[in-house]
N, C-alpha and C. Protein backbone atom coordinates (compact mmCIF):
# COMPACT_ATOMS: atom_id res chain seq x y z
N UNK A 1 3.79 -78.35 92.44
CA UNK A 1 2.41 -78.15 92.81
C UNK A 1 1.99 -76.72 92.51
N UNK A 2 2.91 -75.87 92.83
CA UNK A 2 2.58 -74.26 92.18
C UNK A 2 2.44 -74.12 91.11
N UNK A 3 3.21 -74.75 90.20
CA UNK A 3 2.66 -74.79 88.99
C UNK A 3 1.75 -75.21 88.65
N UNK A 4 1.04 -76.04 88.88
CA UNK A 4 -0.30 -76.64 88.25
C UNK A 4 -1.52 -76.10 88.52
N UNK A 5 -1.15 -75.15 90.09
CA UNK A 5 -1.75 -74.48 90.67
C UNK A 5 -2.23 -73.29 89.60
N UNK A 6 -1.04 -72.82 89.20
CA UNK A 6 -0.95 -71.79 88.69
C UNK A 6 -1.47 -71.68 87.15
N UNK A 7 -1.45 -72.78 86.90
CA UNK A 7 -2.14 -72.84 84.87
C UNK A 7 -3.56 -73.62 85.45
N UNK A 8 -4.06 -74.36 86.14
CA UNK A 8 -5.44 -74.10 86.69
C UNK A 8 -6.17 -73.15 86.63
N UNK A 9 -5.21 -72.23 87.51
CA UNK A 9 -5.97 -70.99 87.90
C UNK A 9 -5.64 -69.89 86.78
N UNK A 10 -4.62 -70.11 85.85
CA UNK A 10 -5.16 -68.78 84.46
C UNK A 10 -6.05 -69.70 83.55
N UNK A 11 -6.52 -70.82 83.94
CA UNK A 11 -7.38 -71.42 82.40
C UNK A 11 -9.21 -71.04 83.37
N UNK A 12 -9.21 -71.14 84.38
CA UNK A 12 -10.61 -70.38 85.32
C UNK A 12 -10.51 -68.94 85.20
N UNK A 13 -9.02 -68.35 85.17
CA UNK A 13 -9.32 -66.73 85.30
C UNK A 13 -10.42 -65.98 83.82
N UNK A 14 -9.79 -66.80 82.94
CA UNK A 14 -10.21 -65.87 81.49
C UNK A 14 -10.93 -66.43 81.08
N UNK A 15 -12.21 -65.63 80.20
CA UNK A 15 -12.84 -65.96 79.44
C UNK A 15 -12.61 -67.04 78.44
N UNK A 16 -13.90 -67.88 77.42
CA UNK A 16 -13.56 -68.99 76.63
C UNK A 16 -13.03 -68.23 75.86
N UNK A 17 -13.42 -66.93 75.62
CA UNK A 17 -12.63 -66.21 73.85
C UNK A 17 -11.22 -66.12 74.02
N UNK A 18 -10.63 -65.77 75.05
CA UNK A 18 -9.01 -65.43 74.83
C UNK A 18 -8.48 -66.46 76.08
N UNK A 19 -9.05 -67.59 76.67
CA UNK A 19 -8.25 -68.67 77.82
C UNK A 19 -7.09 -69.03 76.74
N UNK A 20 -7.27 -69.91 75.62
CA UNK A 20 -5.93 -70.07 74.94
C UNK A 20 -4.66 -69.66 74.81
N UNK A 21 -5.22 -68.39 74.55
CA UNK A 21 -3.83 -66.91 74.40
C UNK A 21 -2.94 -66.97 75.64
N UNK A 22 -4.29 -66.82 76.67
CA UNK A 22 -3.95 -66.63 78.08
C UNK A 22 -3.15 -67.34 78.98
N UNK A 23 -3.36 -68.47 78.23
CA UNK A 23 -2.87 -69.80 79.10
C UNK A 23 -1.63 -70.05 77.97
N UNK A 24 -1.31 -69.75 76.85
CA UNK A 24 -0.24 -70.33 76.27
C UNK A 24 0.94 -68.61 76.67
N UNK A 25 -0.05 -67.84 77.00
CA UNK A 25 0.90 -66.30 77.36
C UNK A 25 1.66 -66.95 78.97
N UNK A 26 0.81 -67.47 80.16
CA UNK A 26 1.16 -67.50 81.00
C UNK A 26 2.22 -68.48 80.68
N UNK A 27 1.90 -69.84 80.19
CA UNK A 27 3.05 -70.67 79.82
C UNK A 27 4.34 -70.50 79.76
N UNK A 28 4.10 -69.14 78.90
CA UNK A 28 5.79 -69.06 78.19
C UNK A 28 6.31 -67.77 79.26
N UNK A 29 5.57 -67.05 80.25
CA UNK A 29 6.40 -66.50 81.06
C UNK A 29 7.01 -67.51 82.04
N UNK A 30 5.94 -68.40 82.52
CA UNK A 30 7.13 -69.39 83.68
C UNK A 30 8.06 -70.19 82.84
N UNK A 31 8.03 -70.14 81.77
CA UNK A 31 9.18 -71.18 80.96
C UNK A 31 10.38 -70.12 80.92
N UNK A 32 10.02 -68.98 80.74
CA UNK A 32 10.82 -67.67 80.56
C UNK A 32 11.53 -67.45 81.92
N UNK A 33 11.33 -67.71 82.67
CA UNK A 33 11.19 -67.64 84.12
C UNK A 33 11.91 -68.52 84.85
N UNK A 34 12.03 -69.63 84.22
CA UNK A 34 12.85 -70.92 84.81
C UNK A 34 14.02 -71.45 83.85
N UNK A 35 13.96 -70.27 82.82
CA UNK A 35 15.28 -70.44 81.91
C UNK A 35 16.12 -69.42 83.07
N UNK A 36 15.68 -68.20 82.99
CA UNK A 36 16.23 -66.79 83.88
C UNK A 36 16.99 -67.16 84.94
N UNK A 37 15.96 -68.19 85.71
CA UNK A 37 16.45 -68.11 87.39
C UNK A 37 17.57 -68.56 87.45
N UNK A 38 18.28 -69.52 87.34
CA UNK A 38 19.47 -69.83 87.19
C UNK A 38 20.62 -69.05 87.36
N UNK A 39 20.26 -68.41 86.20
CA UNK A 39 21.28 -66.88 85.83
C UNK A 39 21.91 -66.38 86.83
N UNK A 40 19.99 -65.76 87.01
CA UNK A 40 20.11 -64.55 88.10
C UNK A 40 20.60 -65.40 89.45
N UNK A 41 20.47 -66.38 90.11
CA UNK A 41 20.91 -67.06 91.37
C UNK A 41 22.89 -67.21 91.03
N UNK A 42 23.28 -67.89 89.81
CA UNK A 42 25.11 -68.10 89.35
C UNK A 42 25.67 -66.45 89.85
N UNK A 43 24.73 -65.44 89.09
CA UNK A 43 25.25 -64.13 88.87
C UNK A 43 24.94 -63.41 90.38
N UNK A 44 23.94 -64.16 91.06
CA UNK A 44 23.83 -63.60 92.60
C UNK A 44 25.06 -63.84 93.81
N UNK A 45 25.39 -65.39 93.12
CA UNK A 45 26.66 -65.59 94.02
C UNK A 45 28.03 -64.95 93.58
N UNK A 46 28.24 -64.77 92.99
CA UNK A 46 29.31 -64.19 92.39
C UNK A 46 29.13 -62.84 92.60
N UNK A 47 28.73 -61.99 92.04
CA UNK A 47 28.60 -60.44 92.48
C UNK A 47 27.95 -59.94 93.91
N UNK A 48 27.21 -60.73 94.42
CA UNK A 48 26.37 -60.29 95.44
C UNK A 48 24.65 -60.35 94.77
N UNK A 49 24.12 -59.67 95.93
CA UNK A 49 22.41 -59.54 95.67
C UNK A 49 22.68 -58.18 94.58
N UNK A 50 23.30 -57.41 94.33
CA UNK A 50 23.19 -56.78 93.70
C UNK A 50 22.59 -57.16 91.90
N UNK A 51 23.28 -57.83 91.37
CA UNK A 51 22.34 -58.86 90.27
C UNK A 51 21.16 -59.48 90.72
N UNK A 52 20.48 -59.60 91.58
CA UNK A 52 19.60 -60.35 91.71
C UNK A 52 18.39 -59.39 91.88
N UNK A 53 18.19 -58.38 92.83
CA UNK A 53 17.69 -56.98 93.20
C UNK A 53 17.56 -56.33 92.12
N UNK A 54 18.72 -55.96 91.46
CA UNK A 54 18.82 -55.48 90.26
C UNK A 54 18.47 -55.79 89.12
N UNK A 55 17.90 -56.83 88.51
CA UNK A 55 17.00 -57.66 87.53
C UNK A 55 15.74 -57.53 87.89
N UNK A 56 15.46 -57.77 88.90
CA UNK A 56 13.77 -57.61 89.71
C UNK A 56 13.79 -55.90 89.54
N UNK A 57 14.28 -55.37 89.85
CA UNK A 57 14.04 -53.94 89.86
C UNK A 57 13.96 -53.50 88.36
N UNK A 58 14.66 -53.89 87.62
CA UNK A 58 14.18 -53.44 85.86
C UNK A 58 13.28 -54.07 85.63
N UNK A 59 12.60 -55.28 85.79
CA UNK A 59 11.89 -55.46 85.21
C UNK A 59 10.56 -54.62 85.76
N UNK A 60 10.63 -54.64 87.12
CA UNK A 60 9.64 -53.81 87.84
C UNK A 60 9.43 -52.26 86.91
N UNK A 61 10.80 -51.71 86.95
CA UNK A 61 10.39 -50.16 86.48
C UNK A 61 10.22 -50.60 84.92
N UNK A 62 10.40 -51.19 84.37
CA UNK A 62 10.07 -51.43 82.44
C UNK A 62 8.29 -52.01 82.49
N UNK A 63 7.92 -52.65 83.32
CA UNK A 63 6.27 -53.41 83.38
C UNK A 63 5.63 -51.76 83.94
N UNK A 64 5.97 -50.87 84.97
CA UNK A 64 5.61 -49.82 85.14
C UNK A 64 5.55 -48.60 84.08
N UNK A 65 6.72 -48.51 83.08
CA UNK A 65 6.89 -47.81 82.54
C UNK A 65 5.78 -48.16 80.94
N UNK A 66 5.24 -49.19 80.92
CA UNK A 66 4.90 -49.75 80.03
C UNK A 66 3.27 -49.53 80.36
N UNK A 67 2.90 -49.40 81.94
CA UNK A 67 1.39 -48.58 81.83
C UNK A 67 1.52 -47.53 82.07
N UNK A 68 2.11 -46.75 82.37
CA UNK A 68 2.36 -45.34 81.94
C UNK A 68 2.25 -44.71 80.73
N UNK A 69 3.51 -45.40 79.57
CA UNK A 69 3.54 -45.14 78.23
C UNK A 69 2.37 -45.41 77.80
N UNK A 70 1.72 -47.10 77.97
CA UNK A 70 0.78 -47.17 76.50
C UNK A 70 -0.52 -46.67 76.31
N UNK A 71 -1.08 -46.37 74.94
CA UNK A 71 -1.49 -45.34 74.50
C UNK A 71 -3.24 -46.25 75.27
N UNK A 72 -2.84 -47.50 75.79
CA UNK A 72 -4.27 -48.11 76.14
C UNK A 72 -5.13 -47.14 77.52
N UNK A 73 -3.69 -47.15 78.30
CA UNK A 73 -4.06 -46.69 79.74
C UNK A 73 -3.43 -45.30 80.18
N UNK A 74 -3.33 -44.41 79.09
CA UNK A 74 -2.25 -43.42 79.55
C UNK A 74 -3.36 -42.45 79.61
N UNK A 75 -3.41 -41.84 80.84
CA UNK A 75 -4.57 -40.60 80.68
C UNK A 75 -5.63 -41.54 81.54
N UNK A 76 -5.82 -42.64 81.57
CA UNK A 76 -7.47 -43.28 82.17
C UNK A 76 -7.01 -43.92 83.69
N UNK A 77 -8.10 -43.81 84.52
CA UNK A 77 -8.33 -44.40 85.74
C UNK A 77 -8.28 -45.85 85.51
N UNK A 78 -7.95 -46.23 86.45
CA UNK A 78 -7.28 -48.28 86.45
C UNK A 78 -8.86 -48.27 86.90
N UNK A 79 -9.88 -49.55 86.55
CA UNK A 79 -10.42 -49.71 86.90
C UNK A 79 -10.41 -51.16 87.95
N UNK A 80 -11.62 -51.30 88.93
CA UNK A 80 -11.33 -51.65 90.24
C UNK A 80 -12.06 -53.30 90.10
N UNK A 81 -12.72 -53.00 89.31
CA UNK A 81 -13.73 -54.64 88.58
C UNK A 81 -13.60 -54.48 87.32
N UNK A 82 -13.88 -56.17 86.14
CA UNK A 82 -14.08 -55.49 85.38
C UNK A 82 -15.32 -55.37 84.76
N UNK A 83 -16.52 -55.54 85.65
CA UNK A 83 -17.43 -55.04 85.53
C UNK A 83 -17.68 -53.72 85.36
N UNK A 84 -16.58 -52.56 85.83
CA UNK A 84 -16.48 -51.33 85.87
C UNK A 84 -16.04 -51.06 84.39
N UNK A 85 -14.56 -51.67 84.40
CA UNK A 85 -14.28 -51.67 83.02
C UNK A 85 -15.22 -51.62 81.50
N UNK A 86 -15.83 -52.46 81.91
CA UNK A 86 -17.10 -53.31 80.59
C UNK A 86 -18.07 -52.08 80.53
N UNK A 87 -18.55 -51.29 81.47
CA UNK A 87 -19.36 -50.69 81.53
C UNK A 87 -18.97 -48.92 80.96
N UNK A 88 -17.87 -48.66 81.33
CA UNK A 88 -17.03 -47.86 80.93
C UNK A 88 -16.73 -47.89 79.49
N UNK A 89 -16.04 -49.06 78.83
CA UNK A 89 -16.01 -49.07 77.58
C UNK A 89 -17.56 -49.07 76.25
N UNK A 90 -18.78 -49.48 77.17
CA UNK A 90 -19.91 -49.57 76.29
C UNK A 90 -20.55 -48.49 76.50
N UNK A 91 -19.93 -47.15 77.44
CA UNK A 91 -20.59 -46.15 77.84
C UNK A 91 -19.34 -44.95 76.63
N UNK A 92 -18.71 -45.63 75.97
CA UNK A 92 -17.62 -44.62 75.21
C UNK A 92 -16.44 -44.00 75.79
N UNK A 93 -16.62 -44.73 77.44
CA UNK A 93 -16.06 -43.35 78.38
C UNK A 93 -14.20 -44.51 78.72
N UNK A 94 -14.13 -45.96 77.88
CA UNK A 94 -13.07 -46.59 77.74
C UNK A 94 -12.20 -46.63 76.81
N UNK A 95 -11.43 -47.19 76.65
CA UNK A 95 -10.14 -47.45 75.53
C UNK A 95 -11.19 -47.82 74.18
């Protein structure tokens, strides 16, 4: 049921121009996601939570390190809507 929940709700989140992308992007992370878990749960019993903590935690600091680095958002304020966003970028003052 979460799932269906969940590709519902990215094919309402995005626009008609990029829902496709969006919805075949979200796709392949929970497919990505339910290949993984497995792993990480075999490799949790066996070593401890330490594999399990420890996978969640890289991916955490690599998705962090990745708006830091890129050249989209490095230097600019996160915006809070993206009405803010939209307005920002047609004012010159965005990516």
């Amino acid at each position: 049921m979460a799932f269906n929940v969940l590709v519902i709700y990215t094919m309402e989140l995005f626009p008609t121009s990029v829902r496709n992308t969006a919805a075949a992007v979200g796709r392949q992370a929970i497919m990505v996601g339910a290949v993984i878990s497995p792993l990480l749960v075999a490799g949790g019993r066996r070593k401890g939570d330490l594999v399990s903590y420890g996978a969640a935690g890289v991916v955490v600091v690599l998705c962090g390190l990745g708006v830091v680095w890129l050249p989209e958002t490095k230097g600019l304020a996160i915006s809070d809507t993206l009405d803010e966003q939209e307005s920002r970028e047609n004012n010159g003052g965005g990516v």
